[in-house]
C-alpha atoms as a PDB file:
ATOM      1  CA  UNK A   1     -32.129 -37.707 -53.645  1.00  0.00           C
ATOM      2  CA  UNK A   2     -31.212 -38.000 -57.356  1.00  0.00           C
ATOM      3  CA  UNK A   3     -28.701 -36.274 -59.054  1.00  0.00           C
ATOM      4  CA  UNK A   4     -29.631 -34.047 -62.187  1.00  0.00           C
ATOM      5  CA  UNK A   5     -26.282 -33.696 -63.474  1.00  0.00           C
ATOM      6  CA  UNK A   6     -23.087 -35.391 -63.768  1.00  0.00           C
ATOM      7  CA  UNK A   7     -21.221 -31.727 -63.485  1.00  0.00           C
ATOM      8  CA  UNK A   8     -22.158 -28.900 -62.163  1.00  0.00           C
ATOM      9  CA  UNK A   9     -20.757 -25.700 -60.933  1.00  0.00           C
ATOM     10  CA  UNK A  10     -22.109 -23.407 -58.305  1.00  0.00           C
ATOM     11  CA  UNK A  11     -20.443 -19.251 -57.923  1.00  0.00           C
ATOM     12  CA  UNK A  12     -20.819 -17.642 -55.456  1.00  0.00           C
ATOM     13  CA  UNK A  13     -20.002 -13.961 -56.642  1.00  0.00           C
ATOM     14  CA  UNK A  14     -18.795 -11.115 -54.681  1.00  0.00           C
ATOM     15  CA  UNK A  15     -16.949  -7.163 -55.620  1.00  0.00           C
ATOM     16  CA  UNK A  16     -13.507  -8.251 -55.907  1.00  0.00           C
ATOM     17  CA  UNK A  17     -14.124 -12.402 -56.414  1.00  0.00           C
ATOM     18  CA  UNK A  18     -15.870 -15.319 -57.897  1.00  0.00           C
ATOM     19  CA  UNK A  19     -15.544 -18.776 -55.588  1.00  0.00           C
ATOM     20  CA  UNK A  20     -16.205 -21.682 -58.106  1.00  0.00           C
ATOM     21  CA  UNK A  21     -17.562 -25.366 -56.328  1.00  0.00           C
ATOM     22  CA  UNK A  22     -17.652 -27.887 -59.447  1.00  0.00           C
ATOM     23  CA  UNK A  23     -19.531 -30.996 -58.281  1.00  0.00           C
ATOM     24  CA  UNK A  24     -18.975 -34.228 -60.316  1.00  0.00           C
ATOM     25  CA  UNK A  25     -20.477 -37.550 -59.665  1.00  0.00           C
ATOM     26  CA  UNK A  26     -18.541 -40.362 -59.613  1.00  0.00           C
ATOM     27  CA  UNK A  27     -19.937 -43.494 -61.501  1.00  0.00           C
ATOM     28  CA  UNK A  28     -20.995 -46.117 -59.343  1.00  0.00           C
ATOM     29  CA  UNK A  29     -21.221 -44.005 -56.019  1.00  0.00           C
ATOM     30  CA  UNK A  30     -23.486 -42.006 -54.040  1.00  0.00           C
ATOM     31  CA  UNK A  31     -20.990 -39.323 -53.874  1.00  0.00           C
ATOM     32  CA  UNK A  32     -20.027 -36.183 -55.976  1.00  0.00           C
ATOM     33  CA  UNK A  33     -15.821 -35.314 -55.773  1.00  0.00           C
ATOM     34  CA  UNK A  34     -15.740 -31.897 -54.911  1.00  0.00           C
ATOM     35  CA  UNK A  35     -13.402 -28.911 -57.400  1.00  0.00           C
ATOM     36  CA  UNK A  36     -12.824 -25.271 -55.879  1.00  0.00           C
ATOM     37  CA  UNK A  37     -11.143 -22.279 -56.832  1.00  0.00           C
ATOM     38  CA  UNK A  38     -11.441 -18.221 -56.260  1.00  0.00           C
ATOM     39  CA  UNK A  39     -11.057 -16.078 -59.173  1.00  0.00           C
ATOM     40  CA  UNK A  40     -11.057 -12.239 -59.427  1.00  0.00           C
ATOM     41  CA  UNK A  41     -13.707 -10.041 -60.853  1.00  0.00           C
ATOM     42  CA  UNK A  42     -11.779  -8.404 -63.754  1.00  0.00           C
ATOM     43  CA  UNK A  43     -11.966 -10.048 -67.481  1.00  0.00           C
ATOM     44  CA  UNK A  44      -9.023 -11.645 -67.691  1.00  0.00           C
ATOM     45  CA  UNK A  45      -9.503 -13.405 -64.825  1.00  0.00           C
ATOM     46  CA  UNK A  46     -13.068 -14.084 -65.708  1.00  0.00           C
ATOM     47  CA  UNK A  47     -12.066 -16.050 -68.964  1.00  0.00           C
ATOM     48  CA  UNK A  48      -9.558 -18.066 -66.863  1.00  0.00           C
ATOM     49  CA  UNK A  49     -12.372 -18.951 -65.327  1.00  0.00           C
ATOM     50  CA  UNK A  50     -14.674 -19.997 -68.410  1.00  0.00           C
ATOM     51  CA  UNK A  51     -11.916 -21.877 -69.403  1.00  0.00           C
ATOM     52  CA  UNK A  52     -11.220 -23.664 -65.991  1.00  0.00           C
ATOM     53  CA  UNK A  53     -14.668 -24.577 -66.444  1.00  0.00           C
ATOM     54  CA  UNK A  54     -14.466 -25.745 -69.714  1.00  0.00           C
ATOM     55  CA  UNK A  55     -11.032 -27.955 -68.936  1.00  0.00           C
ATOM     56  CA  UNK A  56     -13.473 -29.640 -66.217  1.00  0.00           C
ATOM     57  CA  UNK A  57     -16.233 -30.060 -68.839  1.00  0.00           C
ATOM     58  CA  UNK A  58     -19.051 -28.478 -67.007  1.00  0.00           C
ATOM     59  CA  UNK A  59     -21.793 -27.228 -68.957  1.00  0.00           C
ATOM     60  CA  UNK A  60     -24.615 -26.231 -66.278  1.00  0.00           C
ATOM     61  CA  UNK A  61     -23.671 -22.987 -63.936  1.00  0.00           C
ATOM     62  CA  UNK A  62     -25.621 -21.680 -60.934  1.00  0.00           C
ATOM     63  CA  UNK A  63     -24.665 -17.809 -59.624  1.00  0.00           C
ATOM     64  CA  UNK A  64     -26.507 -15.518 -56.874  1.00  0.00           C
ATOM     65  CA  UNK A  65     -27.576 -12.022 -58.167  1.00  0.00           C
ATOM     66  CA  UNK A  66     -25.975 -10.376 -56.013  1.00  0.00           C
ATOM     67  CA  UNK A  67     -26.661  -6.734 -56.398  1.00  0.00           C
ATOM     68  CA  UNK A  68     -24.815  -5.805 -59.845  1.00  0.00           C
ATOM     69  CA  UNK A  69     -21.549  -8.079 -59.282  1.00  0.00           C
ATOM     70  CA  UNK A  70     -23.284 -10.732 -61.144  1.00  0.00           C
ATOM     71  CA  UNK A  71     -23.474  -9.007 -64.313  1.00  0.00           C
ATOM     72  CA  UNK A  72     -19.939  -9.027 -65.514  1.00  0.00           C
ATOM     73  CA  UNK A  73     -19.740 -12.443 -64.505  1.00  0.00           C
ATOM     74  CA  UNK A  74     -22.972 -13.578 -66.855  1.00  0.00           C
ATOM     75  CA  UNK A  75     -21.625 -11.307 -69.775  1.00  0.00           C
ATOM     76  CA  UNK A  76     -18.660 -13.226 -70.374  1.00  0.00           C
ATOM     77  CA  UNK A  77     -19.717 -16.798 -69.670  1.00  0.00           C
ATOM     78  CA  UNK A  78     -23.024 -16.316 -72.092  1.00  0.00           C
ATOM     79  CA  UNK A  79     -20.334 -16.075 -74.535  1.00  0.00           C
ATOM     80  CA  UNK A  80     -21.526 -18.909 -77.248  1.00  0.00           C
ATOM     81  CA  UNK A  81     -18.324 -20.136 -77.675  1.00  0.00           C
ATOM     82  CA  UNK A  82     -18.337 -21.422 -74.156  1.00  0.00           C
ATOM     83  CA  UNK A  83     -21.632 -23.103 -74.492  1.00  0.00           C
ATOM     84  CA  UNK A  84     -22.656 -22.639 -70.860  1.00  0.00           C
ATOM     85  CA  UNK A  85     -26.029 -23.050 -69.911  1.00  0.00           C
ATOM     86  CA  UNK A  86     -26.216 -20.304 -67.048  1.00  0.00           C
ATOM     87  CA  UNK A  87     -29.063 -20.149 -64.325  1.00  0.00           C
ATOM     88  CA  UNK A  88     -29.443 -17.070 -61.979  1.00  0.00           C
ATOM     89  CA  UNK A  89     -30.810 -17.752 -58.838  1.00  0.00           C
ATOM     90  CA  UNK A  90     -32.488 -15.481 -55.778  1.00  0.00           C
ATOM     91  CA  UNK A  91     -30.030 -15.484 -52.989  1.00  0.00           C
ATOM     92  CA  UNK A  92     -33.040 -15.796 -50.701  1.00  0.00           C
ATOM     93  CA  UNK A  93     -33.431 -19.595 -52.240  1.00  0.00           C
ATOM     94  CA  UNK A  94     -30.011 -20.536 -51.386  1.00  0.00           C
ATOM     95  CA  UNK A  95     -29.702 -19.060 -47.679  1.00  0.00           C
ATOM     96  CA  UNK A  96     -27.266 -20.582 -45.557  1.00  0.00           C
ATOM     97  CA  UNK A  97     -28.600 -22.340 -42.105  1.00  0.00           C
ATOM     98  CA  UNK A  98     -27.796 -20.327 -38.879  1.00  0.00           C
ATOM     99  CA  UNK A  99     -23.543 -20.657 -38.628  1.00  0.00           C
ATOM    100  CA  UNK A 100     -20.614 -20.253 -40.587  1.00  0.00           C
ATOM    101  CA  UNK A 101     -21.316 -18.474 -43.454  1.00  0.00           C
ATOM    102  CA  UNK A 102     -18.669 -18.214 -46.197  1.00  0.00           C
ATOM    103  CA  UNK A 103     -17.792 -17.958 -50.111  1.00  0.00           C
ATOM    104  CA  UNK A 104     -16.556 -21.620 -50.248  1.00  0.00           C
ATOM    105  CA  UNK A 105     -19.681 -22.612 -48.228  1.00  0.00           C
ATOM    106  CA  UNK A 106     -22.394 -20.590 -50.237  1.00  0.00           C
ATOM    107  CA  UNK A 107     -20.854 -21.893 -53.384  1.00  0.00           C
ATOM    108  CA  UNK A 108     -20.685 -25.319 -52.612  1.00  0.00           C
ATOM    109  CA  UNK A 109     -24.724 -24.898 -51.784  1.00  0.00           C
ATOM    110  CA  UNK A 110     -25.139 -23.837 -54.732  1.00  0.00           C
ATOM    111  CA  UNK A 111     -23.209 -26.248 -56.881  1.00  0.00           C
ATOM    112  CA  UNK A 112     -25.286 -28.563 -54.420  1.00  0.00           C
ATOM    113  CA  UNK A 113     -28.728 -27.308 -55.186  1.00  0.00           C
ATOM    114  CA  UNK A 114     -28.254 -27.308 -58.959  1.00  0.00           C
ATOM    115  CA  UNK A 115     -27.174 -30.706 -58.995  1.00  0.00           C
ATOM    116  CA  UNK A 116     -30.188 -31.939 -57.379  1.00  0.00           C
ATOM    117  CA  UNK A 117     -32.507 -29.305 -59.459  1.00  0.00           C
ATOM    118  CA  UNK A 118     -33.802 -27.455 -56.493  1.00  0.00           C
ATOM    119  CA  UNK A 119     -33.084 -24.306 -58.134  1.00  0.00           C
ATOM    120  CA  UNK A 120     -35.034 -21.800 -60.041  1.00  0.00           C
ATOM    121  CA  UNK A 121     -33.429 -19.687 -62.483  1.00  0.00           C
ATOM    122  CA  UNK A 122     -34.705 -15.865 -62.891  1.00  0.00           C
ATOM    123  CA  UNK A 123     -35.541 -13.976 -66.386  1.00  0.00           C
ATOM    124  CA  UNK A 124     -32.774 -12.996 -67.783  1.00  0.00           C
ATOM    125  CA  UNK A 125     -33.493 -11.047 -71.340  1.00  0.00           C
ATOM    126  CA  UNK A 126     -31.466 -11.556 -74.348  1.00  0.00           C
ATOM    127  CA  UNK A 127     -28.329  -9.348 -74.370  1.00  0.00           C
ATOM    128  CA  UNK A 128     -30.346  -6.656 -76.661  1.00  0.00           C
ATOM    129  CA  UNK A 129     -33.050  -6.494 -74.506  1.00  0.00           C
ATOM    130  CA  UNK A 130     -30.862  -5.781 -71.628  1.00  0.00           C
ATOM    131  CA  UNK A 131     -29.150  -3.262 -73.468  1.00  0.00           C
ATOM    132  CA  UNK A 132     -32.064  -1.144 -74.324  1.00  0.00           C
ATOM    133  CA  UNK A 133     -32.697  -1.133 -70.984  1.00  0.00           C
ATOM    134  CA  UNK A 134     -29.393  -0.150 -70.297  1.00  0.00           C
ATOM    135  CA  UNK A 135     -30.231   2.789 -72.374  1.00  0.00           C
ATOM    136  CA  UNK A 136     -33.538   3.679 -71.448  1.00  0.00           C
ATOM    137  CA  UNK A 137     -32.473   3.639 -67.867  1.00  0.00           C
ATOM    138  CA  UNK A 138     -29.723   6.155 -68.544  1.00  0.00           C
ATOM    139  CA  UNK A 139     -32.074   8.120 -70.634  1.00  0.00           C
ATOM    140  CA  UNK A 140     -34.557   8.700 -68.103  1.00  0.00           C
ATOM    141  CA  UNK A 141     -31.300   9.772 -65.428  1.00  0.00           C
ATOM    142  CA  UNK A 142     -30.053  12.403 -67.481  1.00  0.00           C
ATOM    143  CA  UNK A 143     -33.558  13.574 -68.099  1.00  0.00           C
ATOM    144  CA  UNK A 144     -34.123  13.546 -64.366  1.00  0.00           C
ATOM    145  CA  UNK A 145     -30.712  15.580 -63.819  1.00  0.00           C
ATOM    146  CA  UNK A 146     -31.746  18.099 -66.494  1.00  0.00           C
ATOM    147  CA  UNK A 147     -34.911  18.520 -64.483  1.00  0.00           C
ATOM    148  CA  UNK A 148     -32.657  18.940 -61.414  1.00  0.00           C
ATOM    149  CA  UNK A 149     -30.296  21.944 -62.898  1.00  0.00           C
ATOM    150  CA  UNK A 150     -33.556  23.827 -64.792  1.00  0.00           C
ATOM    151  CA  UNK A 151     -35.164  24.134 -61.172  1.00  0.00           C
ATOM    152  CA  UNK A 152     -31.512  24.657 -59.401  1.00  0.00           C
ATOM    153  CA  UNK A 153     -31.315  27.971 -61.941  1.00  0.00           C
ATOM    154  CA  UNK A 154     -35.086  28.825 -61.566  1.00  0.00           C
ATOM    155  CA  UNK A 155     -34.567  29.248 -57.976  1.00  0.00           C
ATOM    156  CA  UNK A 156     -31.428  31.272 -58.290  1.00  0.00           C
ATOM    157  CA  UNK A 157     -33.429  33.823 -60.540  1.00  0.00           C
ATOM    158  CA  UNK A 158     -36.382  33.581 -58.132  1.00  0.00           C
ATOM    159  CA  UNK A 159     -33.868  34.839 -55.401  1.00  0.00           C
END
């Protein structure tokens, strides 16, 4: 199979951690050498890992969306001044075979998968977009726990 691109990184993205597979072929050989690391979750810790990135000079980045963990995670590497070009993928596309299943392994799959171009990204809105969603989301959850309180009282009357 052909490569797509020289660099690549794959994340696989978890609560507490980020495991980071950078793939980068080597000139003149079938073969891709093979970077890893595990960072944590929290900000500072997610720059050090934009800029680990960055040191390595990969430009094309693969995560799961797994649940909400992935958020954080996008937020700071969409950052223009990193000039990442992020893809989210469905962690159905990237399913491990029946065995050992673990961080290193799911993110070198994916670093593997984007470096081939067998993955699909999802829609991700620009960051306004998602942030009027943000709001109207929160908007209709207050209005749904106002709703909740004005029957709560109703029925305290009632009795």
């Amino acid at each position: 199979m052909r490569s797509l691109y020289r660099r690549c990184a794959g994340l696989d993205i978890h609560k507490e951690t980020v495991s980071v597979c950078i793939r980068m072929r080597v000139r003149g050989s079938p073969k891709s050498d093979i970077e890893e690391a595990v960072f944590g979750a929290f900000t500072q810790e997610l720059e050090r890992l934009a800029g680990w990135l960055r040191e390595h000079k990969v430009r094309q980045i693969a995560m799961e969306s797994t649940g909400v963990y992935w958020r954080p995670v996008w937020n700071i590497l969409e950052q223009p001044k990193y000039g990442f070009h992020l893809i989210l993928v469905n962690p159905a596309t990237v399913r491990a075979l029946q065995g050992c299943k673990t961080d290193r392994i799911d993110a070198r799959r994916i670093a593997e998968y984007l470096q081939y171009g067998l993955l699909r990204g999802s829609f991700i809105p620009p960051k306004p977009v998602r942030h009027l969603r943000e709001l109207t989301r929160m908007r209709v959850h207050l209005q749904q726990d106002r709703n909740r309180v004005i029957n709560r009282i109703g029925r305290l009357l009632e009795t």
